[in-house]
Protein backbone atom coordinates (compact mmCIF):
# COMPACT_ATOMS: atom_id res chain seq x y z
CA UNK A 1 -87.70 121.76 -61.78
CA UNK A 2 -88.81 124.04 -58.83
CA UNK A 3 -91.36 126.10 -60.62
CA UNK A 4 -93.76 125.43 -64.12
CA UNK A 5 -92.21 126.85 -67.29
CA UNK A 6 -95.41 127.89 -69.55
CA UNK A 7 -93.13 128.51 -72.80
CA UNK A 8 -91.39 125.21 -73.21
CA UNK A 9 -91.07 121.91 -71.39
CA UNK A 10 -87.87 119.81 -72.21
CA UNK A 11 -89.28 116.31 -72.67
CA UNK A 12 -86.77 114.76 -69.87
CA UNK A 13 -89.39 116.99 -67.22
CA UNK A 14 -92.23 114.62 -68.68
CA UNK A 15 -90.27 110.85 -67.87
CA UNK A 16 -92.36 107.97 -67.89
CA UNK A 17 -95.06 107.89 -64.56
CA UNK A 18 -94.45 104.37 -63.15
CA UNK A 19 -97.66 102.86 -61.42
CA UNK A 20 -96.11 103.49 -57.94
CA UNK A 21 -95.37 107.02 -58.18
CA UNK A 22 -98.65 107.63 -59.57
CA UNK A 23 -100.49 105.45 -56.70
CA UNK A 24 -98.07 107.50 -54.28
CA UNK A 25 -98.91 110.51 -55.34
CA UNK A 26 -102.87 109.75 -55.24
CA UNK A 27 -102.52 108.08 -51.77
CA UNK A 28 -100.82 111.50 -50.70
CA UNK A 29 -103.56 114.19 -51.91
CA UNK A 30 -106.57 111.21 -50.54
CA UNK A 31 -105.14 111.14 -46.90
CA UNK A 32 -105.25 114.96 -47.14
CA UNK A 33 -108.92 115.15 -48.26
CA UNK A 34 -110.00 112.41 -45.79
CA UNK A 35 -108.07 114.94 -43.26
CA UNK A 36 -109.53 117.83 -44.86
CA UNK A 37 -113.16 116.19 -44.25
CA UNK A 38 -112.81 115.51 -40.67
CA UNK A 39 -111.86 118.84 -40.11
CA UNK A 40 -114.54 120.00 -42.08
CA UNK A 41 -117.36 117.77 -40.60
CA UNK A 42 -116.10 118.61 -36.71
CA UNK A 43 -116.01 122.55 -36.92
CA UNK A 44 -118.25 125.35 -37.50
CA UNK A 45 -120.07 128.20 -36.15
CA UNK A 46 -121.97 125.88 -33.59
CA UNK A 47 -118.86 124.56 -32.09
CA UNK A 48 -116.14 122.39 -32.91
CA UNK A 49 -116.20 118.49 -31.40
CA UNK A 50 -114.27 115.50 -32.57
CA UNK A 51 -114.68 113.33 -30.18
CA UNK A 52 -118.78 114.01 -31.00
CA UNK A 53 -117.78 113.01 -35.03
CA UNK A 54 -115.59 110.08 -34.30
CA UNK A 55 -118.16 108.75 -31.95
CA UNK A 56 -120.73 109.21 -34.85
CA UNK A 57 -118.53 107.49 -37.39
CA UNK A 58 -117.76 104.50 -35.49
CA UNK A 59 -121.81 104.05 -35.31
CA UNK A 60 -121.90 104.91 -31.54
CA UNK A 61 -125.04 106.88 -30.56
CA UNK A 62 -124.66 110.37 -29.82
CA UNK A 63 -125.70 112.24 -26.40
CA UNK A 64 -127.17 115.27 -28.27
CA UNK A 65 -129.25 114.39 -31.28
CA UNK A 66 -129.45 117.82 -32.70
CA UNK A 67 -125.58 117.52 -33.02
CA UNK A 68 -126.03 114.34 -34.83
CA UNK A 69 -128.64 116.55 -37.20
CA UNK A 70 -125.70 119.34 -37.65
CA UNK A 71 -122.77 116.63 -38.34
CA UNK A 72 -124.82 114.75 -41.01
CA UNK A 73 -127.60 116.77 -42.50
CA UNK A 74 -125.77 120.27 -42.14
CA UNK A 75 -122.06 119.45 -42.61
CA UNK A 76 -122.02 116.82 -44.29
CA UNK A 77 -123.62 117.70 -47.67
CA UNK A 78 -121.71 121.13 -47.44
CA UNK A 79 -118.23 119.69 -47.18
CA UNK A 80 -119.33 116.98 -50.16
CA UNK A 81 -120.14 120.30 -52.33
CA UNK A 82 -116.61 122.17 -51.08
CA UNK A 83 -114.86 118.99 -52.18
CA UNK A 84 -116.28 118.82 -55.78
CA UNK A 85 -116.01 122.81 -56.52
CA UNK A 86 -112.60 122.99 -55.07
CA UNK A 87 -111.81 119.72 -57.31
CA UNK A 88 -113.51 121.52 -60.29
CA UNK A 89 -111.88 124.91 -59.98
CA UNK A 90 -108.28 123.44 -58.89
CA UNK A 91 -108.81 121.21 -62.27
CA UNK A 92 -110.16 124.04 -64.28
CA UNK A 93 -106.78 126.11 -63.16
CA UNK A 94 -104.48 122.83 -64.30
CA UNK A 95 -106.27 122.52 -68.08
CA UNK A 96 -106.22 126.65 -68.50
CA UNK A 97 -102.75 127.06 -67.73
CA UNK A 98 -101.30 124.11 -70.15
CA UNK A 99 -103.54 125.30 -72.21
CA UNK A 100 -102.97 128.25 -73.18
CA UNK A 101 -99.30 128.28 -71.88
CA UNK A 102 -99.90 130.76 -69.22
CA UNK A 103 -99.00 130.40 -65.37
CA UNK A 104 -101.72 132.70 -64.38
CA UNK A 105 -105.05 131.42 -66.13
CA UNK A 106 -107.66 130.68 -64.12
CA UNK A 107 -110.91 130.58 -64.45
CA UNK A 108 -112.01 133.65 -62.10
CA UNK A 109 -109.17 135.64 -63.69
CA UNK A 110 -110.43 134.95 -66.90
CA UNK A 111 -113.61 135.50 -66.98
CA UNK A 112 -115.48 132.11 -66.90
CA UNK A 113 -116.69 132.01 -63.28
CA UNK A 114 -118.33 135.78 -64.35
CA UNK A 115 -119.98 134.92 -67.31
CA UNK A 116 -121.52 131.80 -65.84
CA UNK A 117 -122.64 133.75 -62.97
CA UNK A 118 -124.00 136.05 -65.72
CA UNK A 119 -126.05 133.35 -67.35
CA UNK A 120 -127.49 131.97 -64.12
CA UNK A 121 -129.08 135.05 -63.03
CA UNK A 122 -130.53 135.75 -66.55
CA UNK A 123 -131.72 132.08 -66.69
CA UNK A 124 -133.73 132.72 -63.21
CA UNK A 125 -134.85 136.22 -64.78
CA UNK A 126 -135.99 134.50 -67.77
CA UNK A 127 -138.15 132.00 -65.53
CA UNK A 128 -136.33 128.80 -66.43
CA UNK A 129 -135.84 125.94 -64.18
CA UNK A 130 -133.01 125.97 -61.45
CA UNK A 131 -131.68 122.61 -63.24
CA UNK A 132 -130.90 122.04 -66.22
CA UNK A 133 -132.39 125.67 -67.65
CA UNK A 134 -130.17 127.78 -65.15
CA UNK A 135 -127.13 125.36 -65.60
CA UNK A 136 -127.33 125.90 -69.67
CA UNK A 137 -127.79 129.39 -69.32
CA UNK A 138 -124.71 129.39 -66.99
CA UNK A 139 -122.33 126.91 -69.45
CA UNK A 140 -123.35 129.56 -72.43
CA UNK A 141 -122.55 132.19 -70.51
CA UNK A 142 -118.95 130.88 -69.45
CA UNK A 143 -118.10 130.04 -72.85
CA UNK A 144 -119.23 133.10 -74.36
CA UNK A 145 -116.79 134.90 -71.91
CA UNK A 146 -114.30 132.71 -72.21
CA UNK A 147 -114.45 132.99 -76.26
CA UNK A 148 -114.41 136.95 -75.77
CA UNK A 149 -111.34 136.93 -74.00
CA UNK A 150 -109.26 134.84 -75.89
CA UNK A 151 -110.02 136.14 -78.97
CA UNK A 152 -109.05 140.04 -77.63
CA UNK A 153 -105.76 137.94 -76.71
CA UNK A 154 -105.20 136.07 -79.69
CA UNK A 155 -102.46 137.58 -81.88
CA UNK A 156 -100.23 136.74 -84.80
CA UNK A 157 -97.63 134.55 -82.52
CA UNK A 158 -100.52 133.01 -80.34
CA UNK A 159 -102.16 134.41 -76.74
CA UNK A 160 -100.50 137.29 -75.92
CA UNK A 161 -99.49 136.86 -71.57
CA UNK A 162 -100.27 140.35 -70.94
CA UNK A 163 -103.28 141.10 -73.60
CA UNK A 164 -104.59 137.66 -72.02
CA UNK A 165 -104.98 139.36 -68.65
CA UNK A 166 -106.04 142.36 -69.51
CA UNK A 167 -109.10 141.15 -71.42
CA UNK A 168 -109.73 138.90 -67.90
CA UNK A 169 -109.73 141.88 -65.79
CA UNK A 170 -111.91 143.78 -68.59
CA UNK A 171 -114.72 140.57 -68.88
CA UNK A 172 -114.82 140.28 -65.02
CA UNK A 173 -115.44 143.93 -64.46
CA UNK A 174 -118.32 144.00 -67.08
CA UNK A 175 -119.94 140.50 -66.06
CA UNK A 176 -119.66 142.29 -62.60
CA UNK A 177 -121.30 145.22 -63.47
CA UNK A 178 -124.12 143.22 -65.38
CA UNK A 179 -124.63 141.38 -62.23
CA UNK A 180 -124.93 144.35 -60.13
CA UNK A 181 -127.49 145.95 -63.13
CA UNK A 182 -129.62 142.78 -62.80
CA UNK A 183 -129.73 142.82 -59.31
CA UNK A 184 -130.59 146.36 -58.57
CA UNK A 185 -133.43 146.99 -61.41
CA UNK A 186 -135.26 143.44 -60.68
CA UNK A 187 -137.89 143.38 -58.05
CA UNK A 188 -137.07 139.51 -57.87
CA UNK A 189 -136.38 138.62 -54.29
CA UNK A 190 -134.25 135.87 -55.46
CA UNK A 191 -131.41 138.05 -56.88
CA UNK A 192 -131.31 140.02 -53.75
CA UNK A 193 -130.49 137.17 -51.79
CA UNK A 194 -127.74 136.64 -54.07
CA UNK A 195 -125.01 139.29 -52.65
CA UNK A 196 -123.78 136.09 -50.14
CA UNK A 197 -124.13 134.01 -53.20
CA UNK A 198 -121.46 135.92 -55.58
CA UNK A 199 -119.16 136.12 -52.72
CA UNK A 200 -119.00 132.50 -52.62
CA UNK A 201 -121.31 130.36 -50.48
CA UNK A 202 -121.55 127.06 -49.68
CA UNK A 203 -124.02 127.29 -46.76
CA UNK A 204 -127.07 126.22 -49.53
CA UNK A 205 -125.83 122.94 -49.84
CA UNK A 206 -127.71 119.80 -49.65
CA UNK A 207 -127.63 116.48 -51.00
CA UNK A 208 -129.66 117.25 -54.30
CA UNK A 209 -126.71 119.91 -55.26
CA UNK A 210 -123.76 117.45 -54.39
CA UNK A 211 -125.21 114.65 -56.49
CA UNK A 212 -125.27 116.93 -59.72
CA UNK A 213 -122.08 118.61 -59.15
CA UNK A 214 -120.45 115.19 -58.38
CA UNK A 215 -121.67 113.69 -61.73
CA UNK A 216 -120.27 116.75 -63.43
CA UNK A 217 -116.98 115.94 -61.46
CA UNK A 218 -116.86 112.73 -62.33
CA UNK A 219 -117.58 112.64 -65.76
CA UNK A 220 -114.85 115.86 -66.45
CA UNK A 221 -111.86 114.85 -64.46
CA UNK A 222 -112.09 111.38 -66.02
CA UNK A 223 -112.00 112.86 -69.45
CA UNK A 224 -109.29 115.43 -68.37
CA UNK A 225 -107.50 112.74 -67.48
CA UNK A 226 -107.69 110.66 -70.63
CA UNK A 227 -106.43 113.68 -72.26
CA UNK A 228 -102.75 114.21 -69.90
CA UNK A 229 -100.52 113.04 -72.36
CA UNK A 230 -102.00 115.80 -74.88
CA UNK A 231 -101.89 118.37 -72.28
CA UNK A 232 -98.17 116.82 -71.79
CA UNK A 233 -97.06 117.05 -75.55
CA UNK A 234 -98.39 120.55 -75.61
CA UNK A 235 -95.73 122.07 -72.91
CA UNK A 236 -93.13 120.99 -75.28
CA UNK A 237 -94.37 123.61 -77.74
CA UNK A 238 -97.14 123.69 -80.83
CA UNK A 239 -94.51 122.51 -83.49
CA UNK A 240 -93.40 119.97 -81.41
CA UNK A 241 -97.15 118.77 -80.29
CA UNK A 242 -98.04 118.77 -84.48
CA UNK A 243 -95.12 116.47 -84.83
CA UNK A 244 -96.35 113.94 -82.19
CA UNK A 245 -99.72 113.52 -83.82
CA UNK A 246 -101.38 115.85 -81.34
CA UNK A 247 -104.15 118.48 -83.00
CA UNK A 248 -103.28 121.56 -80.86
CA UNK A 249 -106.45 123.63 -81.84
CA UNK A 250 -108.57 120.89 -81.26
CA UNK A 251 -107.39 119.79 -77.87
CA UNK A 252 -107.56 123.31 -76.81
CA UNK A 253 -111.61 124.05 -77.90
CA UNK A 254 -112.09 120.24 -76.33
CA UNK A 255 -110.88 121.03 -73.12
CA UNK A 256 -111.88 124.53 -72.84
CA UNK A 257 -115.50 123.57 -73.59
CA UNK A 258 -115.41 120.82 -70.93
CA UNK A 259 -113.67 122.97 -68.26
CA UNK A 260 -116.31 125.13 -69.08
CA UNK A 261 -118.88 122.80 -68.35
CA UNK A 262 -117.63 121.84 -65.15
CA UNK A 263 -116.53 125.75 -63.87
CA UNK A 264 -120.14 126.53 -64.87
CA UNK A 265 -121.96 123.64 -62.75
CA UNK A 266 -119.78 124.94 -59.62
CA UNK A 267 -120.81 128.73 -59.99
CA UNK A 268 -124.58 127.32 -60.36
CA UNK A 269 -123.55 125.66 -56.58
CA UNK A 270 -121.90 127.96 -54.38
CA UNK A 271 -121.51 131.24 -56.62
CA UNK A 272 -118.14 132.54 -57.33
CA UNK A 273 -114.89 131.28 -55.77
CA UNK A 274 -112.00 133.51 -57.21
CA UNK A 275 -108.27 131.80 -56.94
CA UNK A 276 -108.78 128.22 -56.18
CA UNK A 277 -107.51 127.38 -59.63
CA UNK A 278 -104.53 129.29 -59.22
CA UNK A 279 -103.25 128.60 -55.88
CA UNK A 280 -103.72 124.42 -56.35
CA UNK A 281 -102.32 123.66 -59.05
CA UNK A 282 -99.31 126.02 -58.80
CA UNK A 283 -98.44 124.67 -55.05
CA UNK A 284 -99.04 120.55 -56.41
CA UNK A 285 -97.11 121.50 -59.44
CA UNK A 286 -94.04 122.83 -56.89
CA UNK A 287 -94.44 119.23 -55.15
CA UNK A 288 -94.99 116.67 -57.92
CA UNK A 289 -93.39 117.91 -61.08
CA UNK A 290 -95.50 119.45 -64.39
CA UNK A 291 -96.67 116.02 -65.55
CA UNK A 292 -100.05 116.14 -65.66
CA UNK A 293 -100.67 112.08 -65.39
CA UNK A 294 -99.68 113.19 -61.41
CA UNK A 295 -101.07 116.22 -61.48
CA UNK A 296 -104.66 115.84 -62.61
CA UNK A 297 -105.53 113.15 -59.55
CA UNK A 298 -103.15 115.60 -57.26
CA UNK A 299 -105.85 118.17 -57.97
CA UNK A 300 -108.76 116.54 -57.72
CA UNK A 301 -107.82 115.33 -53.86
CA UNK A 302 -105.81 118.66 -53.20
CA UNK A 303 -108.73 121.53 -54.23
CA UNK A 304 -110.95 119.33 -52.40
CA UNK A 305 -108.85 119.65 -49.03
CA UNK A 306 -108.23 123.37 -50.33
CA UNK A 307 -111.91 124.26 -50.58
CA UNK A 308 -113.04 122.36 -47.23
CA UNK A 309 -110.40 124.10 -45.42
CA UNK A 310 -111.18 127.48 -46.76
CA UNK A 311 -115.28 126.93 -46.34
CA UNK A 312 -114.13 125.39 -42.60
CA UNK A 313 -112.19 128.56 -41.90
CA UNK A 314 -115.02 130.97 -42.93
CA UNK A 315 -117.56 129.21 -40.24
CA UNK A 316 -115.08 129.32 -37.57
CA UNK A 317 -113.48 132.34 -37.93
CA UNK A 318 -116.17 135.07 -37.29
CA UNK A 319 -117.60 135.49 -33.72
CA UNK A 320 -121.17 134.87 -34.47
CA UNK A 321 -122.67 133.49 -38.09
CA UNK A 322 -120.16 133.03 -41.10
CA UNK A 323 -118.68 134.18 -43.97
CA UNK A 324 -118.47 133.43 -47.41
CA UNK A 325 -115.65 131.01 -48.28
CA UNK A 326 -114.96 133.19 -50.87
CA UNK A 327 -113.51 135.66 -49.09
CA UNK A 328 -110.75 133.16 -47.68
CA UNK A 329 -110.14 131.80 -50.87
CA UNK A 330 -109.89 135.70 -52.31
CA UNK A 331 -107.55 136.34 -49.52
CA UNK A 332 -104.79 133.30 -49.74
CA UNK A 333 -104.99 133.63 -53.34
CA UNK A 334 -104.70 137.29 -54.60
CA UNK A 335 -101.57 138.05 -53.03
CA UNK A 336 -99.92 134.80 -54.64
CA UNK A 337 -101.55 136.20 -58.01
CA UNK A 338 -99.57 139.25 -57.60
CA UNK A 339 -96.44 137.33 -56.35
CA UNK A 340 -96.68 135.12 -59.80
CA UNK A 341 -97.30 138.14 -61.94
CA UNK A 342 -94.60 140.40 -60.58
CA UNK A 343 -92.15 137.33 -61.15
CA UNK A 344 -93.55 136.84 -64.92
CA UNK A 345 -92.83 140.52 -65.70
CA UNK A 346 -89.14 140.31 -64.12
């Protein structure tokens, strides 16, 4: 099956996932994010040395301490944090688009990365707590969006592929235009160091941030993996999911509210990331098949690699400083969004 049909799945696409394949298929995507890291840890805007990171890793002292200070206390944390977003957006992608049926869900499309981006500036305006006020007020905001737009969608037969868009593009452009309101009528000077924020940035990372993100992580993809064979059933179509045992309805508020969750920790860290979930999945579904017993550990390794590729391309790139990640990310992944929606409309 060379690409992922969102109205029905025959049940032969979803055969039995033998141990092998499964370790296979895990082995794959981990060699790629150890890769991924490497290449992460040895470039950036201050040069790019291996030999200087393979000399650190097998515990051999380094010539230049203030290299040893960029590789571990720089790098390192920041490519940590680019591992668990791009695992958290490529996952949020893989649970939206089985979901609700739809090839193009995403989170950024749809709204969620907004409104949590929404709800952490108007947590800091309302004086609460960078963690856990700021993360609440981002997980309310995400869901609120995310409720908004799927109930404009909703219509007699289910989510409606085009209304389901639409409503995307209309809650991004308002959540956008909040954020710009909040920015330019507040005298805070935190919000006006935001702009790099919003386009993505992972340059605040530090160990504090990657431990809370990675408990997020952890605790999410395990449950969206305990919940594969539901996501599974569901391809097949609702009648055929009710006849299997599986509660449609509640599987999908489930989910969405712990995608949610985890979208809404990664805006808190590195601001807003547009495509990841979209690009990921759809590329590991082209490799491994639709069954998401593969797929969900495919993702976690694979938007890793995605995202520490992206964030390493954005420090190399420019001549002098950086730029925000997501503008590579942006960039690789709007012009397969419009590739994947002109061949939904055909």
């Amino acid at each position: 099956m060379a690409a992922f049909d969102h109205h029905t799945v025959p049940a032969a696409e979803l055969r039995p996932v033998t141990p092998a394949r499964l370790v296979a298929v895990t082995g794959a995507s981990a060699l790629g994010l150890a890769v991924a890291m490497v290449f992460g840890l040895a470039v950036g805007s201050s040069g790019t040395d291996f030999s200087a990171l393979f000399r650190s890793l097998w515990g051999l002292e380094l010539p230049d301490p203030t290299l040893s200070t960029i590789l571990w206390q720089l790098r390192w944390p920041r490519v940590l944090v680019a591992m668990e977003t791009g695992a958290v957006l490529a996952l949020g992608g893989l649970v939206f688009q089985a979901l609700l049926r739809n090839p193009l869900a995403e989170p950024y499309i749809l709204g969620t990365s907004g409104g949590a981006a929404v709800g952490a500036i108007a947590g800091i305006l309302l004086g609460l707590s960078r963690f856990p006020g700021v993360g609440a007020a981002a997980f309310f905001g995400s869901v609120l969006s995310l409720a908004t737009v799927l109930v404009l969608a909703l219509g007699r037969a289910g989510f409606r592929r085009d209304a389901l868009l639409l409503s995307g593009v209309m809650v991004n452009a308002f959540c956008g235009a909040l954020i710009l309101f909040f920015i330019s009528t507040t005298q805070d000077a935190r919000l006006h160091s935001m702009l790099f924020w919003l386009m993505g940035d992972l340059s605040r990372a530090d160990p504090t941030v990657a431990a809370r993100l990675g408990g997020v992580l952890g605790v999410g993809a395990a449950v969206v993996f305990a919940m594969a064979r539901p996501m599974n059933v569901m391809l097949m179509g609702r009648d055929a999911a009710e006849s299997l045992g599986v509660s449609v309805l509640w599987t999908r508020v489930f989910l969405l509210g712990v995608t949610s969750l985890m979208v809404s920790a990664a805006v808190c860290a590195t601001g807003l990331l547009g495509f990841v979930g979209l690009a990921v999945p759809h590329g590991l579904r082209l490799l491994f098949g639709p069954d998401h017993r593969v797929l969900v550990p495919a993702c976690l390794f694979g938007g890793g690699a995605y995202l520490i590729g992206c964030d390493a391309l954005a420090r190399w790139l420019p001549r002098h400083g950086e730029m925000p990640a997501g503008v590579i990310t942006a960039l690789v992944g709007a012009p397969l969004f419009i590739l994947l929606l002109r061949r939904s409309t055909r």
